[in-house]
PDB file of N, CA and C in Angstrom:
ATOM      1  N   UNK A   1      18.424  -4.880  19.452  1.00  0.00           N
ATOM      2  CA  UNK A   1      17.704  -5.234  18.246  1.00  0.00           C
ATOM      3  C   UNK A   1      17.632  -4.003  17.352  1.00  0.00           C
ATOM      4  N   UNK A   2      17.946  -3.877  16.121  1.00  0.00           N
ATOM      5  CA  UNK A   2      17.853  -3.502  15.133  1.00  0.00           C
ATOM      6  C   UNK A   2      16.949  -3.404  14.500  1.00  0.00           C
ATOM      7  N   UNK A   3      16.179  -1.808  13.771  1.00  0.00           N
ATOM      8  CA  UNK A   3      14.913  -1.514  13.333  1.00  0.00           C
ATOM      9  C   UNK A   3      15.705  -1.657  11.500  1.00  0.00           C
ATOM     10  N   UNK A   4      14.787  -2.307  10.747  1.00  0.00           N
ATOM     11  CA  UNK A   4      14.918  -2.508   9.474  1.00  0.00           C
ATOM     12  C   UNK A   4      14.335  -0.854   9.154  1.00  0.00           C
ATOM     13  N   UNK A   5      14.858  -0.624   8.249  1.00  0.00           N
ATOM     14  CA  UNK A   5      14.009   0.898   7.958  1.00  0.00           C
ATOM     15  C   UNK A   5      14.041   0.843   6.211  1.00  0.00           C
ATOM     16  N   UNK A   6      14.894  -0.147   5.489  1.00  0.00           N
ATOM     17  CA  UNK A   6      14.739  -0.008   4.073  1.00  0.00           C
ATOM     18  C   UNK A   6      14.348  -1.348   3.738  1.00  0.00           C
ATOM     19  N   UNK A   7      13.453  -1.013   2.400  1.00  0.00           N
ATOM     20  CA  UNK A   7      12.762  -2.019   1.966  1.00  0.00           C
ATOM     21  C   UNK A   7      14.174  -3.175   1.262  1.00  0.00           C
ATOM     22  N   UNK A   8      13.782  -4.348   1.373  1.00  0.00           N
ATOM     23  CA  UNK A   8      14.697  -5.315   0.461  1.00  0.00           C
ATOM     24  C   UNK A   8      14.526  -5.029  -1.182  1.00  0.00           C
ATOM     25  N   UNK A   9      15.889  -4.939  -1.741  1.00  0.00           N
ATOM     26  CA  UNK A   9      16.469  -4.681  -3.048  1.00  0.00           C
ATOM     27  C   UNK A   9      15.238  -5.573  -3.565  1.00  0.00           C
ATOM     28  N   UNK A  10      14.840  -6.843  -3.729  1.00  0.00           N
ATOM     29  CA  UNK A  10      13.572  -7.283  -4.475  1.00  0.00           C
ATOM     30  C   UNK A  10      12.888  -6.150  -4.996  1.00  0.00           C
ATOM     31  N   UNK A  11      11.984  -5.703  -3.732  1.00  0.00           N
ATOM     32  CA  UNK A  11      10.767  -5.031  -3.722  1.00  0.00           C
ATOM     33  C   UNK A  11      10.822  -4.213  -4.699  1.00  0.00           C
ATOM     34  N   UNK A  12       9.928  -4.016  -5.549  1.00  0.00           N
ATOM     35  CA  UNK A  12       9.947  -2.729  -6.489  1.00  0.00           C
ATOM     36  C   UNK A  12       8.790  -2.533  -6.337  1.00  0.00           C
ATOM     37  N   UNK A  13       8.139  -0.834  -6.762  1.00  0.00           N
ATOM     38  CA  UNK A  13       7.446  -0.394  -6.544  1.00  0.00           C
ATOM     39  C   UNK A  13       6.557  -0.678  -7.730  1.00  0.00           C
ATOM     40  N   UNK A  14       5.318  -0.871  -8.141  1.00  0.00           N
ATOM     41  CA  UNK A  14       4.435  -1.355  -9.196  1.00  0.00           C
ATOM     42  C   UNK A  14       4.611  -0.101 -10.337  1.00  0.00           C
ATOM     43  N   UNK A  15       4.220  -0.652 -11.734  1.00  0.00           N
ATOM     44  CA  UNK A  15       4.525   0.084 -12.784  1.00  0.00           C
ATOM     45  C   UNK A  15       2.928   1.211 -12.694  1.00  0.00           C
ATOM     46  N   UNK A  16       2.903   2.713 -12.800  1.00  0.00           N
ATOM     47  CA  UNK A  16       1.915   3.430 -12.683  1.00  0.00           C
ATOM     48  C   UNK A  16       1.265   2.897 -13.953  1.00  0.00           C
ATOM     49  N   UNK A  17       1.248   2.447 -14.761  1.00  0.00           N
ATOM     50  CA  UNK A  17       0.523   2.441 -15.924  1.00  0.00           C
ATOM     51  C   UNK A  17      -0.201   0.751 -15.686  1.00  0.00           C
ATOM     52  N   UNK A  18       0.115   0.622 -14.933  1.00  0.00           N
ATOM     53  CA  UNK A  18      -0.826  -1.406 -14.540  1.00  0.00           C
ATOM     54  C   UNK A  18      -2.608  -1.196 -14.497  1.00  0.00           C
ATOM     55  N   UNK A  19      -3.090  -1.962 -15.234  1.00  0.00           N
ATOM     56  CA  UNK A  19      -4.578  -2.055 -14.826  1.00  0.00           C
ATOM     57  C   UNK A  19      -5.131  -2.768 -14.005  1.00  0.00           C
ATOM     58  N   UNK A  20      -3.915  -3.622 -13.120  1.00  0.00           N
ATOM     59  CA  UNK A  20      -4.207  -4.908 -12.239  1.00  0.00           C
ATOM     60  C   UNK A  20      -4.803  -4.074 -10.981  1.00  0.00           C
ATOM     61  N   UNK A  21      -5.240  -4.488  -9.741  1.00  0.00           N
ATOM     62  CA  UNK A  21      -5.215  -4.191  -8.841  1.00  0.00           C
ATOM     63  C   UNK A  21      -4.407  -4.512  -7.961  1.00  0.00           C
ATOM     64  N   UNK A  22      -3.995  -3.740  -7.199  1.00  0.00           N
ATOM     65  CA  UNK A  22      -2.188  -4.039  -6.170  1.00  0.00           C
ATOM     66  C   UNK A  22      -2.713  -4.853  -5.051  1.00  0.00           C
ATOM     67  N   UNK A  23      -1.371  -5.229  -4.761  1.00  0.00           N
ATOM     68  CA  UNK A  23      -1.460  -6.253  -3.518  1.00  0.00           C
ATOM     69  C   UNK A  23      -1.084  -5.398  -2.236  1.00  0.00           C
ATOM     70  N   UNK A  24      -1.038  -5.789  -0.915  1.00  0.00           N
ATOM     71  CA  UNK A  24      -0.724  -4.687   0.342  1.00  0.00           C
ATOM     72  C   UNK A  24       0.998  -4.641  -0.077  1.00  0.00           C
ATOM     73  N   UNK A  25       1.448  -6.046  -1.083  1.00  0.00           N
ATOM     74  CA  UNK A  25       3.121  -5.606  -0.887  1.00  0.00           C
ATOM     75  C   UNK A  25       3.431  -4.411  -2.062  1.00  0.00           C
ATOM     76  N   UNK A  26       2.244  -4.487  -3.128  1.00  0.00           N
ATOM     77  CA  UNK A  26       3.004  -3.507  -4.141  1.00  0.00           C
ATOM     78  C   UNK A  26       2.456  -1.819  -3.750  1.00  0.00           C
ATOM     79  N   UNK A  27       1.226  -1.538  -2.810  1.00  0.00           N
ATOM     80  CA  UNK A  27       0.910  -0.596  -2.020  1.00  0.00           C
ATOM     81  C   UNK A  27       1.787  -0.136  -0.556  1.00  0.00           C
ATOM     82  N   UNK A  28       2.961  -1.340  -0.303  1.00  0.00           N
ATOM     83  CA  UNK A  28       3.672  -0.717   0.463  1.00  0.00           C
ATOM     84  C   UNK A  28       4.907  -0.368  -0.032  1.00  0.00           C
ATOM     85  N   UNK A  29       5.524  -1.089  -1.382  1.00  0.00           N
ATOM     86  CA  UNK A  29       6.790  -0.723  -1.603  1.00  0.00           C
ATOM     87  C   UNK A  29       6.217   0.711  -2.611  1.00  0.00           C
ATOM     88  N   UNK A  30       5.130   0.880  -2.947  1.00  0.00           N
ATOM     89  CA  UNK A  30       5.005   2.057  -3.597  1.00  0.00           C
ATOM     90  C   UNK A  30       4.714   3.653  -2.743  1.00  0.00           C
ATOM     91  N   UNK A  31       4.330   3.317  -1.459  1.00  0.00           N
ATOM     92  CA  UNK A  31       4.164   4.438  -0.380  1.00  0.00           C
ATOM     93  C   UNK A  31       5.564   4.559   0.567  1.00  0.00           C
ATOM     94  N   UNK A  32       6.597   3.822   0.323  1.00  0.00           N
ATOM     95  CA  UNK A  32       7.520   2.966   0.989  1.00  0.00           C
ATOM     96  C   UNK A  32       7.144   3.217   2.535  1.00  0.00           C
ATOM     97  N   UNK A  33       6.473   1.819   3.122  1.00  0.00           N
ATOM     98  CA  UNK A  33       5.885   1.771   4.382  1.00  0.00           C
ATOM     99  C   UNK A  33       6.238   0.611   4.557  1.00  0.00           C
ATOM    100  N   UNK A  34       6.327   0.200   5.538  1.00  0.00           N
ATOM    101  CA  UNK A  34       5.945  -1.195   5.919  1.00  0.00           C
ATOM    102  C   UNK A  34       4.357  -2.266   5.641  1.00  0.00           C
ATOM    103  N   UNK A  35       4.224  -3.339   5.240  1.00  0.00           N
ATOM    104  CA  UNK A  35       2.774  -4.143   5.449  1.00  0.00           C
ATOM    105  C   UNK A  35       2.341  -3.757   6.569  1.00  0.00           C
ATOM    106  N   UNK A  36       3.147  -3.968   7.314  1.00  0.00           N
ATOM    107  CA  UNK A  36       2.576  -3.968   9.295  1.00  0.00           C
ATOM    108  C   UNK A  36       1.852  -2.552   9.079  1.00  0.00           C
ATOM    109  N   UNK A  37       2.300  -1.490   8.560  1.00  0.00           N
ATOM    110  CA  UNK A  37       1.730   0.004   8.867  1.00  0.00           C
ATOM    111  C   UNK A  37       0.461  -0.113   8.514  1.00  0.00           C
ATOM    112  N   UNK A  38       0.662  -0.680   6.775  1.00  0.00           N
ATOM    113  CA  UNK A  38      -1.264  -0.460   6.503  1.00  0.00           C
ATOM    114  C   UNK A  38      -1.493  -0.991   7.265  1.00  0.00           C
ATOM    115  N   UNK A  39      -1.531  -1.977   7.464  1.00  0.00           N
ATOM    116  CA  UNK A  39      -2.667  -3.132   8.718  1.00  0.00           C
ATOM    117  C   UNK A  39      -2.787  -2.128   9.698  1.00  0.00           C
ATOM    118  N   UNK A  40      -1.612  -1.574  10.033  1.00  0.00           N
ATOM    119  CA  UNK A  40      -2.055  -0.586  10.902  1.00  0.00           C
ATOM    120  C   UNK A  40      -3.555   0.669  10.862  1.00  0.00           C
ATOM    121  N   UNK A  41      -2.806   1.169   9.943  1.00  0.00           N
ATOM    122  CA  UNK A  41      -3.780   2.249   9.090  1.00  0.00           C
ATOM    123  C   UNK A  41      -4.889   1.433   9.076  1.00  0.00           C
ATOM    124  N   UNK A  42      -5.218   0.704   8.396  1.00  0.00           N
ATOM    125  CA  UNK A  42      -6.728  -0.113   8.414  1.00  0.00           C
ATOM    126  C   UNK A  42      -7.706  -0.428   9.159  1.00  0.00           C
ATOM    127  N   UNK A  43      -6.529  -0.734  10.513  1.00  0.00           N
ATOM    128  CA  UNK A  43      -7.278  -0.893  11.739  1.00  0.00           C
ATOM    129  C   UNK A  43      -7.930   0.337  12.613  1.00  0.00           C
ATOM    130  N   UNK A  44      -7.026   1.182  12.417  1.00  0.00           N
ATOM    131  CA  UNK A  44      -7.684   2.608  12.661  1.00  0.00           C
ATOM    132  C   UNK A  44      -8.772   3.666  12.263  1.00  0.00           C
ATOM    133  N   UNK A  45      -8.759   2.866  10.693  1.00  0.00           N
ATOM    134  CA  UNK A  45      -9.883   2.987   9.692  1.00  0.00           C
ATOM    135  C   UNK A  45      -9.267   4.135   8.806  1.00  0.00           C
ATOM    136  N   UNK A  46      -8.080   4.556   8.725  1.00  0.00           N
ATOM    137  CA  UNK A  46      -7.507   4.807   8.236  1.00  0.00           C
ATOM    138  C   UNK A  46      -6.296   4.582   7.250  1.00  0.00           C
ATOM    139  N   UNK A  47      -5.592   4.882   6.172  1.00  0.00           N
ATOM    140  CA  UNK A  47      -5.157   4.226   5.020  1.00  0.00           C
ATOM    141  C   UNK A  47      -5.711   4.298   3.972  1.00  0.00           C
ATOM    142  N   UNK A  48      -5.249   3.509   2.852  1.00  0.00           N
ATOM    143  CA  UNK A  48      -5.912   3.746   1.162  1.00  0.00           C
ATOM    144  C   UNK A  48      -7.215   3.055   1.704  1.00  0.00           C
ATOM    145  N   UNK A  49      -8.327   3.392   0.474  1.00  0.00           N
ATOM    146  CA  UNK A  49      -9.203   2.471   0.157  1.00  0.00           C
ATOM    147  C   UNK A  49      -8.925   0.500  -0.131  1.00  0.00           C
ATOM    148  N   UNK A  50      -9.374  -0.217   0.101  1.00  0.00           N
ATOM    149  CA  UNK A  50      -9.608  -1.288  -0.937  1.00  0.00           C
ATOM    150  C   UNK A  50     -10.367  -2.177  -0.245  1.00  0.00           C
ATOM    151  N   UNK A  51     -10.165  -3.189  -1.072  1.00  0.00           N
ATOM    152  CA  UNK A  51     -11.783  -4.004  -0.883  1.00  0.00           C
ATOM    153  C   UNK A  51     -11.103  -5.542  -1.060  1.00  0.00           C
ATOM    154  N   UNK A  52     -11.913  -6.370  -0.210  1.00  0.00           N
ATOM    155  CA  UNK A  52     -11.546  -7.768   0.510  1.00  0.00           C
ATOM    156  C   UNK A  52     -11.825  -8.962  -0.728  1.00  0.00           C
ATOM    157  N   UNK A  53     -11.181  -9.294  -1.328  1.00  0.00           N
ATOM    158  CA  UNK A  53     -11.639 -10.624  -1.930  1.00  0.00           C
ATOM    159  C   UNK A  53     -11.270 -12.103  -1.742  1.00  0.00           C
ATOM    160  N   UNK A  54     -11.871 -12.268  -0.999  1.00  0.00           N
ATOM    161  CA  UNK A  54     -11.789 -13.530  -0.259  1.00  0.00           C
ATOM    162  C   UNK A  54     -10.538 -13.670   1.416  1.00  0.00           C
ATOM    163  N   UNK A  55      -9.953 -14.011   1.225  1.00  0.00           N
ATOM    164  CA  UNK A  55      -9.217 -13.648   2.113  1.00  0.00           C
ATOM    165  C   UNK A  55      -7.790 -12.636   1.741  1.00  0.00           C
ATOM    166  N   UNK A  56      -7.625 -11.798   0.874  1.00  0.00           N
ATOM    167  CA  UNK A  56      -6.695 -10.622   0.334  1.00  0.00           C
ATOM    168  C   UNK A  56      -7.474  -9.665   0.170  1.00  0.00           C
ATOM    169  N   UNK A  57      -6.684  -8.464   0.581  1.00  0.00           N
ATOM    170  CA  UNK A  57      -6.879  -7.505   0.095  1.00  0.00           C
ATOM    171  C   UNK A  57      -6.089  -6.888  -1.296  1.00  0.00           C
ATOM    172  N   UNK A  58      -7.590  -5.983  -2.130  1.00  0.00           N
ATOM    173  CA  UNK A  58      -6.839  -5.513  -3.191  1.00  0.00           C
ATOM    174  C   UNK A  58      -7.065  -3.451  -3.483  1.00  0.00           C
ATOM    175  N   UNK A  59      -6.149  -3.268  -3.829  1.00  0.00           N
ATOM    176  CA  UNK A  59      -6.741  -2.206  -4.133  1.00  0.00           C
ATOM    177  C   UNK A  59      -6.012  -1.248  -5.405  1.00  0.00           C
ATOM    178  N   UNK A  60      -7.034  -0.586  -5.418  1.00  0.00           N
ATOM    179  CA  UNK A  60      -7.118   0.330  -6.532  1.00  0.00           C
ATOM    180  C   UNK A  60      -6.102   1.443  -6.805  1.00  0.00           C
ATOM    181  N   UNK A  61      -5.010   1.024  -7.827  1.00  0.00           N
ATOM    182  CA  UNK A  61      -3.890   2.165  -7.914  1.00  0.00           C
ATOM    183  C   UNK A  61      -4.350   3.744  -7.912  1.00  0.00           C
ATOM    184  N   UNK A  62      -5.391   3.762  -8.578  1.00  0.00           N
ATOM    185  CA  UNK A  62      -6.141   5.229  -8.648  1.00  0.00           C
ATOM    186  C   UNK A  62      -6.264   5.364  -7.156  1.00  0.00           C
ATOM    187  N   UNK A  63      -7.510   4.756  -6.391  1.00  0.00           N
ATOM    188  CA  UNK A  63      -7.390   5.210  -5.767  1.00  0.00           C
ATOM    189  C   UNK A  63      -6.313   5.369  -4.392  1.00  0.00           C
ATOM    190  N   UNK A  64      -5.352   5.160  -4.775  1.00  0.00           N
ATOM    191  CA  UNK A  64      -4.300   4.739  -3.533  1.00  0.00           C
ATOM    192  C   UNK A  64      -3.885   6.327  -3.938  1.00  0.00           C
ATOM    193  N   UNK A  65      -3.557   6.898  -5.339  1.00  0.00           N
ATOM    194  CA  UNK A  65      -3.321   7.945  -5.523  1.00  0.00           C
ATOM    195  C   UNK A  65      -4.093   9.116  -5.264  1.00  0.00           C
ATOM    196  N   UNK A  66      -5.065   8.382  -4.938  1.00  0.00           N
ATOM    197  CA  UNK A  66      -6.222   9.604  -4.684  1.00  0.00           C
ATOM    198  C   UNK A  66      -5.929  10.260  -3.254  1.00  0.00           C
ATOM    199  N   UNK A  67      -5.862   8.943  -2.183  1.00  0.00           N
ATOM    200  CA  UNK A  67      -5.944   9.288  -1.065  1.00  0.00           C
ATOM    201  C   UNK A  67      -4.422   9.684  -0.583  1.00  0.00           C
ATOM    202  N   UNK A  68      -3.452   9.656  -1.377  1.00  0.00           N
ATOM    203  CA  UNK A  68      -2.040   9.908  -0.970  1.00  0.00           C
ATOM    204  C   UNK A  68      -2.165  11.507  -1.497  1.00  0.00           C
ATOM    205  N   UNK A  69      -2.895  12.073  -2.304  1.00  0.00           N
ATOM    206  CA  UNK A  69      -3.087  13.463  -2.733  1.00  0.00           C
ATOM    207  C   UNK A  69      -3.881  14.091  -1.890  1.00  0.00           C
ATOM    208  N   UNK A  70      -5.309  13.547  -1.075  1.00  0.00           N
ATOM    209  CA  UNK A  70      -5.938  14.079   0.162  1.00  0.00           C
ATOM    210  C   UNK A  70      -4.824  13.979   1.592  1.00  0.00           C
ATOM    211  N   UNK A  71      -3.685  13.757   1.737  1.00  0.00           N
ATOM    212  CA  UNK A  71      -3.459  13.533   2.478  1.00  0.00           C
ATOM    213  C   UNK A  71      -2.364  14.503   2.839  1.00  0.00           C
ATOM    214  N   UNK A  72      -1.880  15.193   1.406  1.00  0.00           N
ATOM    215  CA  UNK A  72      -0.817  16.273   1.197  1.00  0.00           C
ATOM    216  C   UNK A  72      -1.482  17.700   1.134  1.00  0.00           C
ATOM    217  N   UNK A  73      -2.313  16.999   1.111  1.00  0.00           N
ATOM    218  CA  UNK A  73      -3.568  18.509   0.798  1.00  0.00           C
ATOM    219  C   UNK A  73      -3.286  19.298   2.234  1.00  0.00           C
TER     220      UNK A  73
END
């Protein structure tokens, strides 16, 4: 079995200038990770910030940048 390691040609990474809040797919093609990882990260209590609305998660481009800059630190 074969490990996928690149994202599918679709995926693009979200435009930095969006005021929307991202989805886990536009927070993974923009960290290029896998979904499975955050979930990972999350479960560990670790990963970006974001916050549950209803059954999705959303989160905050700022802060996704925030915590990808604490993390290089």
């Amino acid at each position: 079995m074969t490990r996928q390691t690149e994202l599918p040609l679709a995926v693009t990474a979200p435009t930095p200038d969006c005021d929307r809040l991202w989805t886990i797919d536009d927070v993974s093609a923009f960290l290029c990770v896998s979904v499975a990882t955050i979930y990972q990260w999350r479960h560990r209590g670790d990963g970006p910030p974001c916050v549950r609305l209803g059954k999705h998660l959303r989160f905050d481009p700022a802060s996704v940048r925030g915590w990808v800059a604490s993390k290089a630190a």
